[in-house]
C-alpha atoms as a PDB file:
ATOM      1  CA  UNK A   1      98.368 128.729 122.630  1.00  0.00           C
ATOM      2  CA  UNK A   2     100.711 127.694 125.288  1.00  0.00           C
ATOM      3  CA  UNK A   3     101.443 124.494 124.057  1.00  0.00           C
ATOM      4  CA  UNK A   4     102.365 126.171 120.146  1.00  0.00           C
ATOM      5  CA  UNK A   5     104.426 128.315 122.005  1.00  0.00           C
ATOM      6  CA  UNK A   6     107.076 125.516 123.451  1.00  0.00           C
ATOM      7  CA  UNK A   7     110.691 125.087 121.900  1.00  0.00           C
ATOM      8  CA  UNK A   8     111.177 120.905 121.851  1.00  0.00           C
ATOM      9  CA  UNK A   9     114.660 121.131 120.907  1.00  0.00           C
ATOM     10  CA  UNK A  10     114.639 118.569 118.098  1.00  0.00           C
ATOM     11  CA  UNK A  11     114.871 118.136 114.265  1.00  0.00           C
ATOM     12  CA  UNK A  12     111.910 118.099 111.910  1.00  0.00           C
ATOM     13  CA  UNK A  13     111.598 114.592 109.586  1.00  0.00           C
ATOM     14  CA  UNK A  14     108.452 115.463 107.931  1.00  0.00           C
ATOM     15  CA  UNK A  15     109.554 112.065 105.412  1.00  0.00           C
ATOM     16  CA  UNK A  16     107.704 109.069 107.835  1.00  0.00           C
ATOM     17  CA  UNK A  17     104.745 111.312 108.587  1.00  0.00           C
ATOM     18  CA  UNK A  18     104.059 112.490 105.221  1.00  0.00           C
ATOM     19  CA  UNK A  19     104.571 108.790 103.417  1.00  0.00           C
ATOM     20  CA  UNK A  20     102.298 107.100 106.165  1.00  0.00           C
ATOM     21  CA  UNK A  21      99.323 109.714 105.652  1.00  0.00           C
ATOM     22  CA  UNK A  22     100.325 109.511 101.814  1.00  0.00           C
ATOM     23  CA  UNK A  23      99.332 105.872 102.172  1.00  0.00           C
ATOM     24  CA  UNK A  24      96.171 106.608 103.778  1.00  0.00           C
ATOM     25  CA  UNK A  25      95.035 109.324 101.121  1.00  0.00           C
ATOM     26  CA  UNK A  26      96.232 106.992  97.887  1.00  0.00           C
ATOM     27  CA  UNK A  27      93.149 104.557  99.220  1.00  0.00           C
ATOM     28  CA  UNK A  28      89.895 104.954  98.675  1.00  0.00           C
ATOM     29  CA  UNK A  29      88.809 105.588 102.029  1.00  0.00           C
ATOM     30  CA  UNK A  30      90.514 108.598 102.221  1.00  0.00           C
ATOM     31  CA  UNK A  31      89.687 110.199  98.441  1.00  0.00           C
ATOM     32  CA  UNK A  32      89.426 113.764  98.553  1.00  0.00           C
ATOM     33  CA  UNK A  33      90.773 113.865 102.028  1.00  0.00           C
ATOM     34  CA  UNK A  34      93.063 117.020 103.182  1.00  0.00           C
ATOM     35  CA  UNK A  35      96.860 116.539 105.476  1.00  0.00           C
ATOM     36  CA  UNK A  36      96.860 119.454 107.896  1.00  0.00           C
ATOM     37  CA  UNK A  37     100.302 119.790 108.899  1.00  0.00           C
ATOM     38  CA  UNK A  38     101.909 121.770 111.879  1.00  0.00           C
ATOM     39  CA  UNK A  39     105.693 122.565 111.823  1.00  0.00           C
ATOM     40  CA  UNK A  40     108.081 124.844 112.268  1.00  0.00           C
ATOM     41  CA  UNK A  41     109.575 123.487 108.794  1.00  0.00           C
ATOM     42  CA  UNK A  42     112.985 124.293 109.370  1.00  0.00           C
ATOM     43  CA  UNK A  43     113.590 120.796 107.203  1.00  0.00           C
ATOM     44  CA  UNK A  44     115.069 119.871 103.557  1.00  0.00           C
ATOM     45  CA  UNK A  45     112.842 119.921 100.956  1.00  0.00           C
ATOM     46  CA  UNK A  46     111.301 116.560 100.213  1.00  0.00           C
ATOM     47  CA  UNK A  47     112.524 113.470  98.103  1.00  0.00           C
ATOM     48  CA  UNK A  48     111.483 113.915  94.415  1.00  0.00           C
ATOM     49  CA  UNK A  49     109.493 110.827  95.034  1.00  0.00           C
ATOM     50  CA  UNK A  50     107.649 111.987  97.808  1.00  0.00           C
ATOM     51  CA  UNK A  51     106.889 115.602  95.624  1.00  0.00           C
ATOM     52  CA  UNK A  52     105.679 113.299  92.853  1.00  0.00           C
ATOM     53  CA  UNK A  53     103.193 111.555  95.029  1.00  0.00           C
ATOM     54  CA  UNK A  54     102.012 115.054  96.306  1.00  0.00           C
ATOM     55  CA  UNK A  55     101.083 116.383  93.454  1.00  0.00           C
ATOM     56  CA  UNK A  56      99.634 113.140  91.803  1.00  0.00           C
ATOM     57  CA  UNK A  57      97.190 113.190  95.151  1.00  0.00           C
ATOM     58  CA  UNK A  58      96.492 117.102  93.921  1.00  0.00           C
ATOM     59  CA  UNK A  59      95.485 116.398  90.710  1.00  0.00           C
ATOM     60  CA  UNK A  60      92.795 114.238  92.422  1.00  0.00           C
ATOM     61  CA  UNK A  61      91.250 116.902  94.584  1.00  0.00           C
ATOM     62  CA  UNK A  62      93.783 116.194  97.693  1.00  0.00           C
ATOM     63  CA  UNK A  63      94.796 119.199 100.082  1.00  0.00           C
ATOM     64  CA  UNK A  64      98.037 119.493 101.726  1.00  0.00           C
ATOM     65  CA  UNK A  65      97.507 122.191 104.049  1.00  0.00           C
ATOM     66  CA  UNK A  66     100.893 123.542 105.855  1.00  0.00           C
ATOM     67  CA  UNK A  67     100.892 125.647 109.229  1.00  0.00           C
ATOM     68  CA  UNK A  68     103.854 127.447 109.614  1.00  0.00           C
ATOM     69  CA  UNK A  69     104.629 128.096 113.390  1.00  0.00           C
ATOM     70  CA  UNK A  70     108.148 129.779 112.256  1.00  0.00           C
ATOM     71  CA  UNK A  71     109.683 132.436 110.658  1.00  0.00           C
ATOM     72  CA  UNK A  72     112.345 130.676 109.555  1.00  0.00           C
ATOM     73  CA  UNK A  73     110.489 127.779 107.390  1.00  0.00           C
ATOM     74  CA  UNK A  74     111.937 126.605 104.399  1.00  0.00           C
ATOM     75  CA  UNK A  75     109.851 128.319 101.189  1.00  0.00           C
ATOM     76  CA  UNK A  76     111.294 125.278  99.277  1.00  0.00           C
ATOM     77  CA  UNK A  77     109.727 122.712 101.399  1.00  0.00           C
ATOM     78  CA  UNK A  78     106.493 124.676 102.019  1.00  0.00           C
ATOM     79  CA  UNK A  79     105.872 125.345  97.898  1.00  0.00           C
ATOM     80  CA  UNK A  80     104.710 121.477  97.940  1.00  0.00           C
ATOM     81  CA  UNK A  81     101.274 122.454 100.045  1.00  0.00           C
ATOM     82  CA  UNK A  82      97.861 123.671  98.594  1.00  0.00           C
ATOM     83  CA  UNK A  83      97.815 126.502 101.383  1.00  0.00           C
ATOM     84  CA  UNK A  84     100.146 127.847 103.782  1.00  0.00           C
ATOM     85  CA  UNK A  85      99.102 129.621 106.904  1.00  0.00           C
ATOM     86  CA  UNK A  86     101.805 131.668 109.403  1.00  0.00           C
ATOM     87  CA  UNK A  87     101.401 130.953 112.858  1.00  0.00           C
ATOM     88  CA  UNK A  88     101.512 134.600 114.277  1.00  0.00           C
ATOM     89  CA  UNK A  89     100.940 134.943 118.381  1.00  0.00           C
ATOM     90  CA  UNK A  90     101.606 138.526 119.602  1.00  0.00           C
ATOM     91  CA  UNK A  91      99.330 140.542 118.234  1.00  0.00           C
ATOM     92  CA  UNK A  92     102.282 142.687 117.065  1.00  0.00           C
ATOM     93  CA  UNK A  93     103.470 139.919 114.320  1.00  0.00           C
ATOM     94  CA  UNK A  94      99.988 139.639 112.587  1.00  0.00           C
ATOM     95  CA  UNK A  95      99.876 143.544 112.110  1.00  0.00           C
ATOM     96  CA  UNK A  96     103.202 143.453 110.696  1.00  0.00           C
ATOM     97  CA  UNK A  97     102.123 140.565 108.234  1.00  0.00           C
ATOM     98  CA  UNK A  98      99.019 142.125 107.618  1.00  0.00           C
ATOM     99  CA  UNK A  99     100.545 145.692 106.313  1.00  0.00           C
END
């Protein structure tokens, strides 16, 4: 809890990440497998290319699973995962998202 709680400072480039476990998932050791991502994703949307590749992993039973640990994350970047979760700490937040 601590550690989701820190402010590094820096930009998110979700690009490298997401084409290196992209790689992984388009072999056959990793069929079926599901990308668990953590962000704040306060980042462009994706390369068309890289959306492509997304969805073609999709069709073949792939998850892309997004946890948002922002408010501010960009909707357009985030549409591209199976499931989005919010990141909510105080107990405050998660009522307000729940009613």
């Amino acid at each position: 809890m601590d550690f989701l709680s820190y402010s590094f400072h820096g930009g998110t480039d979700l690009e490298p990440a997401l084409n290196n476990a992209i790689d992984l998932m388009e072999s056959d050791k990793y069929a079926n497998a599901d990308l668990v991502v953590i962000s704040d994703f306060i980042a462009p949307q994706q390369p068309v290319v890289l959306q492509a590749r997304v969805e073609t992993l999709k069709a073949r039973h792939n998850r892309f699973h997004a946890i948002n640990l922002s408010k501010y994350g960009n909707p357009e970047l985030m549409a591209m995962f199976s499931h989005c979760w919010e990141y909510c700490p105080s107990l405050l937040n998660r009522i307000v998202k729940r009613f």
